[in-house]
Protein backbone atom coordinates (compact mmCIF):
# COMPACT_ATOMS: atom_id res chain seq x y z
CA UNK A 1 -107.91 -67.10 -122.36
CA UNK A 2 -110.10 -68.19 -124.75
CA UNK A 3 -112.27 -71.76 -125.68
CA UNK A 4 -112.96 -73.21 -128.73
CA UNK A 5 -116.58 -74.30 -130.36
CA UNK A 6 -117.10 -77.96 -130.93
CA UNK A 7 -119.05 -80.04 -133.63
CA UNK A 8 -121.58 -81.09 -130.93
CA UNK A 9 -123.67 -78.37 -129.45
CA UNK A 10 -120.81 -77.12 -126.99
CA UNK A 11 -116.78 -76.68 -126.19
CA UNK A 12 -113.98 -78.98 -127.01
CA UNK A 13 -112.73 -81.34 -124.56
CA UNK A 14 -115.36 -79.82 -122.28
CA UNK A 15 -114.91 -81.56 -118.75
CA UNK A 16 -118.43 -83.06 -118.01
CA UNK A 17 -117.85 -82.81 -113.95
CA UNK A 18 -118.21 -79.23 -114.04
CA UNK A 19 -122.33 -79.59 -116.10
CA UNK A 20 -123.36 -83.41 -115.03
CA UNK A 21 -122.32 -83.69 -111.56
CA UNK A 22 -121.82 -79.90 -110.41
CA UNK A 23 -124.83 -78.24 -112.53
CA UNK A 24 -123.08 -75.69 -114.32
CA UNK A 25 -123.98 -74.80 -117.61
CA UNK A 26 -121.61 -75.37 -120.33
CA UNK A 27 -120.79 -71.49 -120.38
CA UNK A 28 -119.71 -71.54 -116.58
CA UNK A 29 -118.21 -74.84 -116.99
CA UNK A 30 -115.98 -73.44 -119.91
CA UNK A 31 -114.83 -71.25 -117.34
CA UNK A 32 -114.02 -73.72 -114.57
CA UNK A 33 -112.40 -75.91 -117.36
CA UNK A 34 -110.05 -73.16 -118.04
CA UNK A 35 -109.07 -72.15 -114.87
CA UNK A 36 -108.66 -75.36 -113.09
CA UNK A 37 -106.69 -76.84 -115.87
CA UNK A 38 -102.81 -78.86 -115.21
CA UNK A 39 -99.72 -78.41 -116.40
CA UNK A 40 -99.47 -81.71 -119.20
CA UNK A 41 -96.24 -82.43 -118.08
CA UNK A 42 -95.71 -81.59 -114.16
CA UNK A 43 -99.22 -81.91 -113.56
CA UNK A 44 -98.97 -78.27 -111.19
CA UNK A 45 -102.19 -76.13 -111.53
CA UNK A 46 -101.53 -73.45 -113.85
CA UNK A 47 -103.56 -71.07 -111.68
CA UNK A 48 -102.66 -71.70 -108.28
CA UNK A 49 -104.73 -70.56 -105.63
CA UNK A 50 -105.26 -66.86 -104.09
CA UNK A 51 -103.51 -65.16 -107.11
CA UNK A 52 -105.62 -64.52 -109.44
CA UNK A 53 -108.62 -62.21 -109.83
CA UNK A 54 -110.81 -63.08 -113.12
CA UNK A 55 -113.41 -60.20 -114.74
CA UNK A 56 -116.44 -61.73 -116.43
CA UNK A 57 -119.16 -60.42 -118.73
CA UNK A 58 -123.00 -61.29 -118.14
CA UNK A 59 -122.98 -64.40 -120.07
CA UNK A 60 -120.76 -66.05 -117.44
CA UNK A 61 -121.73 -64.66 -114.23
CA UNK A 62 -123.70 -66.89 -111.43
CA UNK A 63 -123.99 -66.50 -107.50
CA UNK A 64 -123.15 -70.29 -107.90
CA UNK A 65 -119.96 -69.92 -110.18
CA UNK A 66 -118.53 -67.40 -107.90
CA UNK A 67 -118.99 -69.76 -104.90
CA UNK A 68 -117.32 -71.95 -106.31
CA UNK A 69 -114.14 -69.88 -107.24
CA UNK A 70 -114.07 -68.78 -103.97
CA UNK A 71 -113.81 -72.37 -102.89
CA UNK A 72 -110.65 -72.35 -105.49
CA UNK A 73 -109.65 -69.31 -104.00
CA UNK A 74 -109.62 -67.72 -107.22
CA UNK A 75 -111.53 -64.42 -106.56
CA UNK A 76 -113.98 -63.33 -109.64
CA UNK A 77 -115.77 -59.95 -110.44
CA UNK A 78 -118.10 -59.36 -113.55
CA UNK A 79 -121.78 -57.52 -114.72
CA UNK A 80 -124.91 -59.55 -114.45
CA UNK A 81 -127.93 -59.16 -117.12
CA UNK A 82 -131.08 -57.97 -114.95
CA UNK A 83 -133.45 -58.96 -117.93
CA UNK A 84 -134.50 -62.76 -118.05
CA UNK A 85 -133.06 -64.74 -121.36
CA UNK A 86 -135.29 -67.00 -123.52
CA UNK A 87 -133.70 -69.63 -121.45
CA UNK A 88 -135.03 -68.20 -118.05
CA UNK A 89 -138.71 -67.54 -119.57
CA UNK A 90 -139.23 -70.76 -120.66
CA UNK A 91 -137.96 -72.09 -117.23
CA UNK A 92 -134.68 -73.55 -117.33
CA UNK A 93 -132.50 -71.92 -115.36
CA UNK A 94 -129.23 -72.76 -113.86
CA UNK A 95 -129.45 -75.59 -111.36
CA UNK A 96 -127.57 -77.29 -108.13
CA UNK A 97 -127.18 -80.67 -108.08
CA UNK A 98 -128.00 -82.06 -104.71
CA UNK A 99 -127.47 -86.11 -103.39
CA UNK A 100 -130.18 -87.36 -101.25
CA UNK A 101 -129.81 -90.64 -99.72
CA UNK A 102 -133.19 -92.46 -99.55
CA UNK A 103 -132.38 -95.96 -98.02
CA UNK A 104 -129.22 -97.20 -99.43
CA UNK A 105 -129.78 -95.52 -102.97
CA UNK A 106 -128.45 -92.48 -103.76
CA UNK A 107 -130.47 -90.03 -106.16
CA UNK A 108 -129.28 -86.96 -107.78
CA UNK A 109 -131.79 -84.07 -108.31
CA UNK A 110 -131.55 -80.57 -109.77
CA UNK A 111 -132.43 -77.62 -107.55
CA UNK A 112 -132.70 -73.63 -108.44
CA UNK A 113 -129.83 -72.23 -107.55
CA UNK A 114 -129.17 -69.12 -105.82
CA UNK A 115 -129.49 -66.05 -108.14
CA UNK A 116 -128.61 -62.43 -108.07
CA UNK A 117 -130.51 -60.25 -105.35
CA UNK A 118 -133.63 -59.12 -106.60
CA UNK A 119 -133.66 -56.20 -104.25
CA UNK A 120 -130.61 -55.05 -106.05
CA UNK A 121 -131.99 -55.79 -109.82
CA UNK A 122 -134.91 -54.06 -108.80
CA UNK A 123 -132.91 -50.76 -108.32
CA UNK A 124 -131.62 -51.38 -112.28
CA UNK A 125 -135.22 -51.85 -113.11
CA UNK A 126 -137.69 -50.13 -111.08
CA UNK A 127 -135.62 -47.43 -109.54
CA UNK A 128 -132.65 -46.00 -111.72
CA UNK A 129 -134.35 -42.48 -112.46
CA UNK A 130 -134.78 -41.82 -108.46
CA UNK A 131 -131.02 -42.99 -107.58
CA UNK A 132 -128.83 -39.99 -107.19
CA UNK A 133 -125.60 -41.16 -109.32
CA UNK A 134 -123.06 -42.59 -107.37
CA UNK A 135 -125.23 -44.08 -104.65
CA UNK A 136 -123.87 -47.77 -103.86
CA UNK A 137 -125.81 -50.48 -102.36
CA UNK A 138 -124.49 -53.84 -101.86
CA UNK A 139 -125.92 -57.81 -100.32
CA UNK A 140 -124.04 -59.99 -99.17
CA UNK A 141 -125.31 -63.76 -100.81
CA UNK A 142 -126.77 -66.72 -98.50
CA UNK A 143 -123.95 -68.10 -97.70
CA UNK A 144 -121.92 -65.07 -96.82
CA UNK A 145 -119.39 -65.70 -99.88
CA UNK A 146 -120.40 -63.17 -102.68
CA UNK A 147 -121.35 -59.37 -102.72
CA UNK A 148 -123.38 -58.18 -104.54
CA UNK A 149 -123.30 -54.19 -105.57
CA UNK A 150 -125.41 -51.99 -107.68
């Protein structure tokens, strides 16, 4: 599968529910986009549920985009980057979107989301030259719905 660049800092026809209301970034939501997308003329999900497995690369991979493939039941494996991008540094990094009701008004704000284990990046960083090869550790996430390995 593959998405096309647009003319205005991000992808074609990107669907805006997936970064405005949901938080994702525009790389995840290219992602989402592509696997939630509907048959033009039946209007059937191309990728029905519980049979498909997708691979990712460290450019897409989030504790918060594979949450929410498991809530499509589309399961998802990929690598992570353990060093921070430019992005990161300079403090913006990926965020939830959470509703609070205060009186009748609703407000939106933007939250950190989870992130990877640091206990496990640590091993990557700190540790690698004391790990015997083939040692595997693995966390489960907050919410019980994504392991982690290293």
């Amino acid at each position: 599968m593959w998405h096309t660049k647009g003319d205005n800092k991000g992808p074609v026809d990107l669907n805006t529910v997936f970064t405005k209301e949901e938080g994702f970034t525009k790389t995840q939501a290219v992602v989402l986009n592509l696997l939630t997308q509907r048959d033009s003329q039946t209007n059937a999900v191309l990728y029905p549920p519980g049979k498909h497995i997708i691979w990712l690369n460290n450019l897409f991979c989030s504790v918060k985009l594979f949450k929410r493939l498991h809530g499509l039941s589309i399961r998802a494996a990929g690598t992570i980057q353990t060093t921070k991008t430019k992005q990161e540094e300079n403090g913006e990094q990926e965020a939830n979107i959470v509703e609070e009701q205060k009186g009748r008004t609703k407000h939106k704000k933007k939250v950190p989301a989870e992130g990877f284990s640091p206990l496990l990046t640590d091993l990557k960083l700190v540790h690698t030259a004391q790990i015997p090869w083939g040692t595997l550790y693995a966390k489960l996430s907050k919410n019980r719905t994504v392991m982690e390995f290293a």
